[in-house]
C-alpha atoms as a PDB file:
ATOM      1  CA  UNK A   1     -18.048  46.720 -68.384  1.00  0.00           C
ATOM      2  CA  UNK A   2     -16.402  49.749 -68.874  1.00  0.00           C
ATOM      3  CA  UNK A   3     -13.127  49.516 -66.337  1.00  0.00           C
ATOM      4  CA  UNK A   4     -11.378  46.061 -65.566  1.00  0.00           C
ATOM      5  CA  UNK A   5     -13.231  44.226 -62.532  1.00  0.00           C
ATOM      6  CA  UNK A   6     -11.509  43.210 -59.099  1.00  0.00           C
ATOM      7  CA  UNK A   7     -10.783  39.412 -59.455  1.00  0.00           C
ATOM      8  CA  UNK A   8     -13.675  38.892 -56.362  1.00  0.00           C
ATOM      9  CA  UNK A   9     -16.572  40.472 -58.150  1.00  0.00           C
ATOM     10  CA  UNK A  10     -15.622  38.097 -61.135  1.00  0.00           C
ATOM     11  CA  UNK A  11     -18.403  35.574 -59.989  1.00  0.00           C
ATOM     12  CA  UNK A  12     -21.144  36.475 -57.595  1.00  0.00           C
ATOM     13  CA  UNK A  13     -23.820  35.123 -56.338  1.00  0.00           C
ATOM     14  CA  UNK A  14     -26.834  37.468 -56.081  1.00  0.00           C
ATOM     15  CA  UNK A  15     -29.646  36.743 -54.128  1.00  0.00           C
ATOM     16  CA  UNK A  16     -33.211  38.102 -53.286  1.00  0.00           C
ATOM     17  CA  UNK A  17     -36.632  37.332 -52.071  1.00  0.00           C
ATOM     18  CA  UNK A  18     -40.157  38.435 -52.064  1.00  0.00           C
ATOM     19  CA  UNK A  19     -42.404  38.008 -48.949  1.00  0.00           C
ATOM     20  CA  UNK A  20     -45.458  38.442 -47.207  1.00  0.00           C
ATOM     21  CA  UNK A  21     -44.468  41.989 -45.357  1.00  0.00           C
ATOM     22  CA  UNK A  22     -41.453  43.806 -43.933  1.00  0.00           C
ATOM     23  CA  UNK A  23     -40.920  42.833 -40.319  1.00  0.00           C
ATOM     24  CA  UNK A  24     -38.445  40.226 -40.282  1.00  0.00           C
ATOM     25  CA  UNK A  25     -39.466  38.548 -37.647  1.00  0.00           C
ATOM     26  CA  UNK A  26     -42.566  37.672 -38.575  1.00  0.00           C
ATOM     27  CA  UNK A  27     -42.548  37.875 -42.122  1.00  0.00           C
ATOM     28  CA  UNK A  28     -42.617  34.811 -44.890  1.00  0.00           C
ATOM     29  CA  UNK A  29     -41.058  34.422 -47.749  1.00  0.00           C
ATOM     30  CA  UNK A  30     -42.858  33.473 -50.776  1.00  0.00           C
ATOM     31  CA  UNK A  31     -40.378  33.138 -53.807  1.00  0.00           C
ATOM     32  CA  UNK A  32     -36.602  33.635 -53.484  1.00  0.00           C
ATOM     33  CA  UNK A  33     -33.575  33.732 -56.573  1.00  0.00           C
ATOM     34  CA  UNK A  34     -29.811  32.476 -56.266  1.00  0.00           C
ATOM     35  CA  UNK A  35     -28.121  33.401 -59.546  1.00  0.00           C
ATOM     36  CA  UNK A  36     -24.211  32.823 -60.300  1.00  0.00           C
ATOM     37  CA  UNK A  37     -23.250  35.773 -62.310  1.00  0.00           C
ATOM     38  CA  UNK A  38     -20.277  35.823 -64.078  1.00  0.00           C
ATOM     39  CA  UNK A  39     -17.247  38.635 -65.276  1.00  0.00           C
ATOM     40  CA  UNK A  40     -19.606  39.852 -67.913  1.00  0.00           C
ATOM     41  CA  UNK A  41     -22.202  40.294 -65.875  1.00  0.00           C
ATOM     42  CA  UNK A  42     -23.686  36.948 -67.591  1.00  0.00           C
ATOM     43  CA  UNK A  43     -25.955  34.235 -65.758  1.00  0.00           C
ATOM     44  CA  UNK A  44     -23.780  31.397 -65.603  1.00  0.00           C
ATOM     45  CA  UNK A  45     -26.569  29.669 -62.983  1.00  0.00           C
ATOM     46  CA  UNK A  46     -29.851  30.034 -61.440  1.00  0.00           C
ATOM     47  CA  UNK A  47     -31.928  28.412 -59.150  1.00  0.00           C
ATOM     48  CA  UNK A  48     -35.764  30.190 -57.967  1.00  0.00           C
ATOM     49  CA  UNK A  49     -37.942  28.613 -55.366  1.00  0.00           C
ATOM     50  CA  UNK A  50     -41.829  29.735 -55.199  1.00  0.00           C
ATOM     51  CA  UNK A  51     -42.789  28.631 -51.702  1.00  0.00           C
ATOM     52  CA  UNK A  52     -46.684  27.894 -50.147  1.00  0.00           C
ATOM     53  CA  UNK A  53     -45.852  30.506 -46.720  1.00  0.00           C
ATOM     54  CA  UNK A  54     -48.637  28.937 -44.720  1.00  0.00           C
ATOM     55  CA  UNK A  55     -50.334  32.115 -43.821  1.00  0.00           C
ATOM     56  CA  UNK A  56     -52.492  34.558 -45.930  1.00  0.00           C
ATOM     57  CA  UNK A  57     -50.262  36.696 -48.172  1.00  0.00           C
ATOM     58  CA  UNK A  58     -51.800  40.292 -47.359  1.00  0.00           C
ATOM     59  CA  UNK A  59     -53.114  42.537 -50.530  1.00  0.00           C
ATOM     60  CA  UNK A  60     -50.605  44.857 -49.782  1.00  0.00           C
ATOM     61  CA  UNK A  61     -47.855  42.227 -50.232  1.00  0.00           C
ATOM     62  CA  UNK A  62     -49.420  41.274 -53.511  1.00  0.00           C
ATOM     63  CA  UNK A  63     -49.544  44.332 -55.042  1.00  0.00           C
ATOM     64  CA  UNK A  64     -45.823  44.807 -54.735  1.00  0.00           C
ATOM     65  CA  UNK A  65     -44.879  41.297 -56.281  1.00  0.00           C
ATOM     66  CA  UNK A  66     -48.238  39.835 -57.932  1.00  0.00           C
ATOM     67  CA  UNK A  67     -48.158  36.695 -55.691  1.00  0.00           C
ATOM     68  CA  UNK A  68     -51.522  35.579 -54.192  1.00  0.00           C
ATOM     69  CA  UNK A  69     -51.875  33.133 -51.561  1.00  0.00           C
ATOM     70  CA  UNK A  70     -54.232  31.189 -54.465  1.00  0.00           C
ATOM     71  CA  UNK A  71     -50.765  30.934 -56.650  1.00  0.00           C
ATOM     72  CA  UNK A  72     -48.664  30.138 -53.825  1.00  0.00           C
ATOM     73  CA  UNK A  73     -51.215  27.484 -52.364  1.00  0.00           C
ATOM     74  CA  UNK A  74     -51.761  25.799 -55.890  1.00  0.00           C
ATOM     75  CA  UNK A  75     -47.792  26.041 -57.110  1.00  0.00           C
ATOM     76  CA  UNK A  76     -45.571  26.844 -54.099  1.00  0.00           C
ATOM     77  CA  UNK A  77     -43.364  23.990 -52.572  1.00  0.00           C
ATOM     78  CA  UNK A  78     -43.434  23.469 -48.469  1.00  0.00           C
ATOM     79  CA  UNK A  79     -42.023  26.421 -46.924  1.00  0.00           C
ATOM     80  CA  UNK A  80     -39.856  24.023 -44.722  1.00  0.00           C
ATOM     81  CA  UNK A  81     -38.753  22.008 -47.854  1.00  0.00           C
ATOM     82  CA  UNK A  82     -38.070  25.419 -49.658  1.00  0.00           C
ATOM     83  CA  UNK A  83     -36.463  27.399 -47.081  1.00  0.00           C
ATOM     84  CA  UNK A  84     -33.835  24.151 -46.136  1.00  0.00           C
ATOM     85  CA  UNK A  85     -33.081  24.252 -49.684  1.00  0.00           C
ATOM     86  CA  UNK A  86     -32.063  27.970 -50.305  1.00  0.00           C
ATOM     87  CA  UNK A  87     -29.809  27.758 -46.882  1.00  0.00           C
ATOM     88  CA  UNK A  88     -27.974  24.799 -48.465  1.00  0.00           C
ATOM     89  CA  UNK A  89     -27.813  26.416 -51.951  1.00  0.00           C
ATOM     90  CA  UNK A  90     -26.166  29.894 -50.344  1.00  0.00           C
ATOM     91  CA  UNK A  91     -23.793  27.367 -48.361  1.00  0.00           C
ATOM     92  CA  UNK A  92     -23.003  25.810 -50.948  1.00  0.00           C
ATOM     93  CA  UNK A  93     -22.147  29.077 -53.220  1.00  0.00           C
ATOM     94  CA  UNK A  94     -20.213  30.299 -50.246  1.00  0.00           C
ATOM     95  CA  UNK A  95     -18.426  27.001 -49.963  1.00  0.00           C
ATOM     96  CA  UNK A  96     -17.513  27.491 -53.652  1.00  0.00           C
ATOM     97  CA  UNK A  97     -15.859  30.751 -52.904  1.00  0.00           C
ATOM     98  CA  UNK A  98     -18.089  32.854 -54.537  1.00  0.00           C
ATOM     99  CA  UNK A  99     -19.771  35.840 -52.197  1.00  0.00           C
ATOM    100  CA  UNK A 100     -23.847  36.822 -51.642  1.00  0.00           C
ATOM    101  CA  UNK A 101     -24.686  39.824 -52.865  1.00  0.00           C
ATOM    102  CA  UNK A 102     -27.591  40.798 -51.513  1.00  0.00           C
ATOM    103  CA  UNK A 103     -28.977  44.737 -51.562  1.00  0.00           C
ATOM    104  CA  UNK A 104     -29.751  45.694 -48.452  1.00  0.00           C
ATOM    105  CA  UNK A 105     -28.501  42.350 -46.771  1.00  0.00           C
ATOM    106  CA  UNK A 106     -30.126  42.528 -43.265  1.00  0.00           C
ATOM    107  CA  UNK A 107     -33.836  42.482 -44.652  1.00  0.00           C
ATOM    108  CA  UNK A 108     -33.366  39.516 -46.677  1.00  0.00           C
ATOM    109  CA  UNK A 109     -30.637  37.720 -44.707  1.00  0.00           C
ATOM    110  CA  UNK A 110     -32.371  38.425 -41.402  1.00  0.00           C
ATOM    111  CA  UNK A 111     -35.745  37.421 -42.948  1.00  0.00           C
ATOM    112  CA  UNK A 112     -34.049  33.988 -43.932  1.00  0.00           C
ATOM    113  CA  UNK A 113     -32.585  33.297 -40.560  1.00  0.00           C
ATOM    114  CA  UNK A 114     -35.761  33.472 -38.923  1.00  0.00           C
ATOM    115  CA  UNK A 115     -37.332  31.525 -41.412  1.00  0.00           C
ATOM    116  CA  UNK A 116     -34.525  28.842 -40.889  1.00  0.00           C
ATOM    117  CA  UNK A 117     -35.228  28.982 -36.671  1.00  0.00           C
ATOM    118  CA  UNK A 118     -38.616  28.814 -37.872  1.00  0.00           C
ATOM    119  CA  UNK A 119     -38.884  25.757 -39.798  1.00  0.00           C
ATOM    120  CA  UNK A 120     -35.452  23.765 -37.530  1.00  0.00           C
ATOM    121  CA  UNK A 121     -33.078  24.655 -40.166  1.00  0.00           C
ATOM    122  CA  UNK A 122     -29.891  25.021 -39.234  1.00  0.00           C
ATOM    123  CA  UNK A 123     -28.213  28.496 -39.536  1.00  0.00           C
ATOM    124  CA  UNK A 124     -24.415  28.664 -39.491  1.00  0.00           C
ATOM    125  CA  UNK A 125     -22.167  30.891 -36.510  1.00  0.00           C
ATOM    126  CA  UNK A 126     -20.831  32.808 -39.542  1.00  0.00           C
ATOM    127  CA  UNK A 127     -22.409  33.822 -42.594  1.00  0.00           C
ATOM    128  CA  UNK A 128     -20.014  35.400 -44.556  1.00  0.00           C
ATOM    129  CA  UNK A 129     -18.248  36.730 -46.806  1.00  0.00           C
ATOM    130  CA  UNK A 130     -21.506  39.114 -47.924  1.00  0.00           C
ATOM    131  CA  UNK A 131     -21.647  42.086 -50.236  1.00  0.00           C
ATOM    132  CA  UNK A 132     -24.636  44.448 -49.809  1.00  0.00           C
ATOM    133  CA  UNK A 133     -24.398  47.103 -52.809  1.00  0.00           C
ATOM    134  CA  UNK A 134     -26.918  49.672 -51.052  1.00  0.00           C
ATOM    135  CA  UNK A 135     -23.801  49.979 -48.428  1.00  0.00           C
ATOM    136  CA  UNK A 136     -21.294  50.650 -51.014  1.00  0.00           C
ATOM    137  CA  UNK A 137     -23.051  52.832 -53.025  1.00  0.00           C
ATOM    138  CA  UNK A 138     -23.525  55.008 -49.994  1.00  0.00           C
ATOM    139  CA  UNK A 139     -19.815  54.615 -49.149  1.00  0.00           C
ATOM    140  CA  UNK A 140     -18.224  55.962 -52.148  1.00  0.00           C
ATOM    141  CA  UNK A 141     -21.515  58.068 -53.174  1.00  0.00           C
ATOM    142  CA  UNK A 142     -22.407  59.643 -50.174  1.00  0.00           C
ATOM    143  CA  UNK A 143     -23.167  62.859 -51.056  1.00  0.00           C
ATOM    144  CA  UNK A 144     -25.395  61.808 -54.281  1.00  0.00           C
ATOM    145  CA  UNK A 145     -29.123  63.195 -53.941  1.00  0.00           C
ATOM    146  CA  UNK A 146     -31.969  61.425 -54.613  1.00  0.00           C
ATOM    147  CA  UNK A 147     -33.668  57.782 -53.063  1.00  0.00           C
ATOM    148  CA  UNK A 148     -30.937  54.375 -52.835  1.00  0.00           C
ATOM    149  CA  UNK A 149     -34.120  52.044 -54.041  1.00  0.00           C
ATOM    150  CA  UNK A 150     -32.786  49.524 -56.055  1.00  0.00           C
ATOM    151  CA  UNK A 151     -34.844  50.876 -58.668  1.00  0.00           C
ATOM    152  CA  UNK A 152     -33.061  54.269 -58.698  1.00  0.00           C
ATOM    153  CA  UNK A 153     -29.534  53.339 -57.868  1.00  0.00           C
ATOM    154  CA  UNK A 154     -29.766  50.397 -60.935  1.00  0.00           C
ATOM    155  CA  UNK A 155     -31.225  53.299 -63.220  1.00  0.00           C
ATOM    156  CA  UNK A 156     -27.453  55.359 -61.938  1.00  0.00           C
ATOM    157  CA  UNK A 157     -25.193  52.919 -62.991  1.00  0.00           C
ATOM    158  CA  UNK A 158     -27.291  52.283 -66.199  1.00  0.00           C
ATOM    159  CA  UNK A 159     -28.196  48.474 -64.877  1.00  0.00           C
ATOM    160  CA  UNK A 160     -31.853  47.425 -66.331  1.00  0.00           C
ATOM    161  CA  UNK A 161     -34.006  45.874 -64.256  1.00  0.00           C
ATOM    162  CA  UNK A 162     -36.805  44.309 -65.529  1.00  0.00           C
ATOM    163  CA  UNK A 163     -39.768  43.310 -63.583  1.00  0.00           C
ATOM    164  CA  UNK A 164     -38.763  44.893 -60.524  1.00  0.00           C
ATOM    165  CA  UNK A 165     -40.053  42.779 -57.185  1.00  0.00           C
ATOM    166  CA  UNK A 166     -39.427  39.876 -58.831  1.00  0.00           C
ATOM    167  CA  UNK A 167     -36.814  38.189 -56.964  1.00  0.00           C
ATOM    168  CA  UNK A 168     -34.700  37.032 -59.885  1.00  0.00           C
ATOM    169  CA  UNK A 169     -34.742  40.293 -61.679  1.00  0.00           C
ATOM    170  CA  UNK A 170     -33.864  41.873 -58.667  1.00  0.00           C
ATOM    171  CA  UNK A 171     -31.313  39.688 -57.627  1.00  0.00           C
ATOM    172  CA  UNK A 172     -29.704  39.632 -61.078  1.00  0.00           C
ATOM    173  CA  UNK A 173     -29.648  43.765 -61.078  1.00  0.00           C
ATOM    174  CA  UNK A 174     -28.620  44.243 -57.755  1.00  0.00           C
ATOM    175  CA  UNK A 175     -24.995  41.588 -58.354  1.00  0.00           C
ATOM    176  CA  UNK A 176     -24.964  43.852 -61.655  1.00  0.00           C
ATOM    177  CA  UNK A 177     -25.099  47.303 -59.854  1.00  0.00           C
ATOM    178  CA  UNK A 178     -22.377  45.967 -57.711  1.00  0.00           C
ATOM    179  CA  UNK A 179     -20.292  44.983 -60.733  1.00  0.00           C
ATOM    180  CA  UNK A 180     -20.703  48.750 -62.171  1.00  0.00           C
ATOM    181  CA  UNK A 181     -19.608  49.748 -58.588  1.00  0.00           C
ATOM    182  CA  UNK A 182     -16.864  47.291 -58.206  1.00  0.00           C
ATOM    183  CA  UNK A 183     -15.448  48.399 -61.144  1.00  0.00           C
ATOM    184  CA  UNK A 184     -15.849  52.239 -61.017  1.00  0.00           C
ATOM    185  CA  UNK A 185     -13.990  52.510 -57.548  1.00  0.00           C
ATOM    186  CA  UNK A 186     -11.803  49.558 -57.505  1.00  0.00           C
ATOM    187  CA  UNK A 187      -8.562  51.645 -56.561  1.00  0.00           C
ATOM    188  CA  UNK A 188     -10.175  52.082 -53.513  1.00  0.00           C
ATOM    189  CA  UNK A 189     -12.425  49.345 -52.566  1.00  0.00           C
ATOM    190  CA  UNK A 190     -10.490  46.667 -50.190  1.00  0.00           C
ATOM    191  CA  UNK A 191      -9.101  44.128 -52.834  1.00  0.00           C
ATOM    192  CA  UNK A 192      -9.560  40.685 -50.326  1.00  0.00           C
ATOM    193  CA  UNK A 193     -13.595  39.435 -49.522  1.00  0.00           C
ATOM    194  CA  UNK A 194     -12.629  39.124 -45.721  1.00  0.00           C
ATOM    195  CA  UNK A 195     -11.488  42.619 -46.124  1.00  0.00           C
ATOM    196  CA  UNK A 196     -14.715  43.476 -47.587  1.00  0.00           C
ATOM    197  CA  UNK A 197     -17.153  42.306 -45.377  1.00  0.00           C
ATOM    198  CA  UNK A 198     -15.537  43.659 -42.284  1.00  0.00           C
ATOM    199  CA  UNK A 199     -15.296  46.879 -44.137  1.00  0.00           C
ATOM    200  CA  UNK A 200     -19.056  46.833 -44.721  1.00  0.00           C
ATOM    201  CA  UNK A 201     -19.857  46.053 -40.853  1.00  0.00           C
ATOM    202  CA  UNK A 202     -18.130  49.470 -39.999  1.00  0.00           C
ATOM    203  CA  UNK A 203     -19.554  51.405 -42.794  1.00  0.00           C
ATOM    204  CA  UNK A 204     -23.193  50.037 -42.154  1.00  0.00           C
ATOM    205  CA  UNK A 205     -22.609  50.875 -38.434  1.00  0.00           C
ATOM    206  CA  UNK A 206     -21.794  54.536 -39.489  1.00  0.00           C
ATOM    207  CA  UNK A 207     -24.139  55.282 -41.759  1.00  0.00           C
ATOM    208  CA  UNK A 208     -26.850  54.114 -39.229  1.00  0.00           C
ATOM    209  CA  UNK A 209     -25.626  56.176 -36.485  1.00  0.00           C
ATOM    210  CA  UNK A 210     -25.373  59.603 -39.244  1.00  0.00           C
ATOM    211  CA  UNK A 211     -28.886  58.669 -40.700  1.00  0.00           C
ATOM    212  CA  UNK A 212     -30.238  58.491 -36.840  1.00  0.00           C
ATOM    213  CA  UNK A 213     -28.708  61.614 -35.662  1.00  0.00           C
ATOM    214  CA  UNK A 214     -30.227  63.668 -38.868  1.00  0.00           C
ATOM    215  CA  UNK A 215     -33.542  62.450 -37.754  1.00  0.00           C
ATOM    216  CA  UNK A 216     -32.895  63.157 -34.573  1.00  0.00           C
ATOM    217  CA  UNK A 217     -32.477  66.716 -35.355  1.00  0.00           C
ATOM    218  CA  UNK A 218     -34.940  66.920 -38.244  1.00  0.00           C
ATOM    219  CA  UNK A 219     -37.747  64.809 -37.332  1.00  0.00           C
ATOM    220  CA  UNK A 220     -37.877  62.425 -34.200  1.00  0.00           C
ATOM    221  CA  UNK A 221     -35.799  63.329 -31.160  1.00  0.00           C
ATOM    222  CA  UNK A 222     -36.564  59.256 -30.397  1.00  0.00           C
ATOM    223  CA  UNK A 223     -35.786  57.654 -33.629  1.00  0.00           C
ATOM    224  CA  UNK A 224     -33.312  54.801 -33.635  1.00  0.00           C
ATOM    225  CA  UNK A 225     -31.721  53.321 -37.191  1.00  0.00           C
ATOM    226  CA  UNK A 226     -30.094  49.663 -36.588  1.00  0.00           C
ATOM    227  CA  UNK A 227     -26.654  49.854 -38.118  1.00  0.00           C
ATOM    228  CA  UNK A 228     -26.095  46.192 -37.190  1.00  0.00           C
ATOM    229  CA  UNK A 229     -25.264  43.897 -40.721  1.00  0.00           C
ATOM    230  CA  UNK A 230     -25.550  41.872 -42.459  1.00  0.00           C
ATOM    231  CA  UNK A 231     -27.328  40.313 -40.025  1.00  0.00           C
ATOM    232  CA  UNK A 232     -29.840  41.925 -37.385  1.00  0.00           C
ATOM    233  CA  UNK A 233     -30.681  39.600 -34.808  1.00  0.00           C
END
């Protein structure tokens, strides 16, 4: 790191997963990552879960993360058994004091939430404090061109991937992308977590509303973006 990190971005723990499509409703997940990172952007822990969904993984899901429902049948855990324990392993980082980072929060958060209703896991009245550096990077970047994958916004702040869609790999770039960001514009990101997160609920909320009225003008007089976060339910 190039500039001294806020003491909360010290330890984070960064989390991702890779399912069988995009609605999160409906959706499974089939692997998931919980990594501890530490003030030098280190791994201090790790945990990965490969899970058997219990429906067909579609070829379209497969060819963006290389799990069949063969693998996941033969080596994946019970999704019930899986799912309870990545909802007690976030509690329990959360519990520690350390935040989730998760890029673009509401897919994977949302995704997990249903999967918890889904299987009688018990979700908790407030999931926080959450970091989601596709929100900040829009917040103090705005006016950048170009896509906010994490695959391009890693390769601006110079963070490596990997294999991308892999959930660790991901996981691990996306808590390092928000340790570049962290750092770069820590005189004016809010200093406290609680701070943080609330910040992030308004800043989500805006930048949903100015996304829906461009493609309102540009594209679909109809078109509605969700600005709710980090959960959308």
């Amino acid at each position: 790191m190039t500039a001294p990190l806020p003491l909360w971005a010290s330890h984070l723990a960064v989390f991702d997963t890779e399912t069988t499509g995009v609605d999160t409703a409906h959706a499974r997940i089939v692997s998931a990552t919980i990594a501890l990172l530490g003030p030098a952007d280190e791994v201090v822990e790790r945990y990965d879960w490969l899970l058997d969904p219990g429906i067909e993984i579609p070829d379209a899901a497969v060819r963006v993360h290389g799990i069949s429902t063969e693998v996941a049948r033969a080596s994946g855990m019970d999704a019930a058994v899986g799912i309870r324990q990545i909802v007690a392993q976030l509690l329990e980082m959360l519990e520690r004091g350390f935040p989730v980072v998760a890029y673009n929060a509401p897919y994977d958060l949302t995704l997990l939430a249903a999967e918890a209703a889904r299987h009688g896991v018990a979700w908790p009245e407030a999931f926080e404090p959450v970091i989601d550096p596709l929100i900040l990077d829009k917040q103090f970047d705005r006016y950048r061109k170009g896509k906010r994958t994490l695959e391009a916004v890693a390769a601006h702040h110079g963070v490596e991937i990997g294999t991308a869609h892999d959930a660790g790999d991901d996981a691990i770039a996306a808590g390092r992308v928000l340790q570049r960001i962290a750092a770069k514009y820590a005189d004016v990101v809010p200093g406290e977590l609680d701070q943080l997160h609330r910040a992030q609920v308004a800043w989500a909320a805006a930048q949903a509303a100015s996304f829906q009225d461009y493609m309102r003008r540009a594209r679909d007089p109809q078109f509605i973006a969700d600005g709710r976060w980090p959960l959308r339910r």
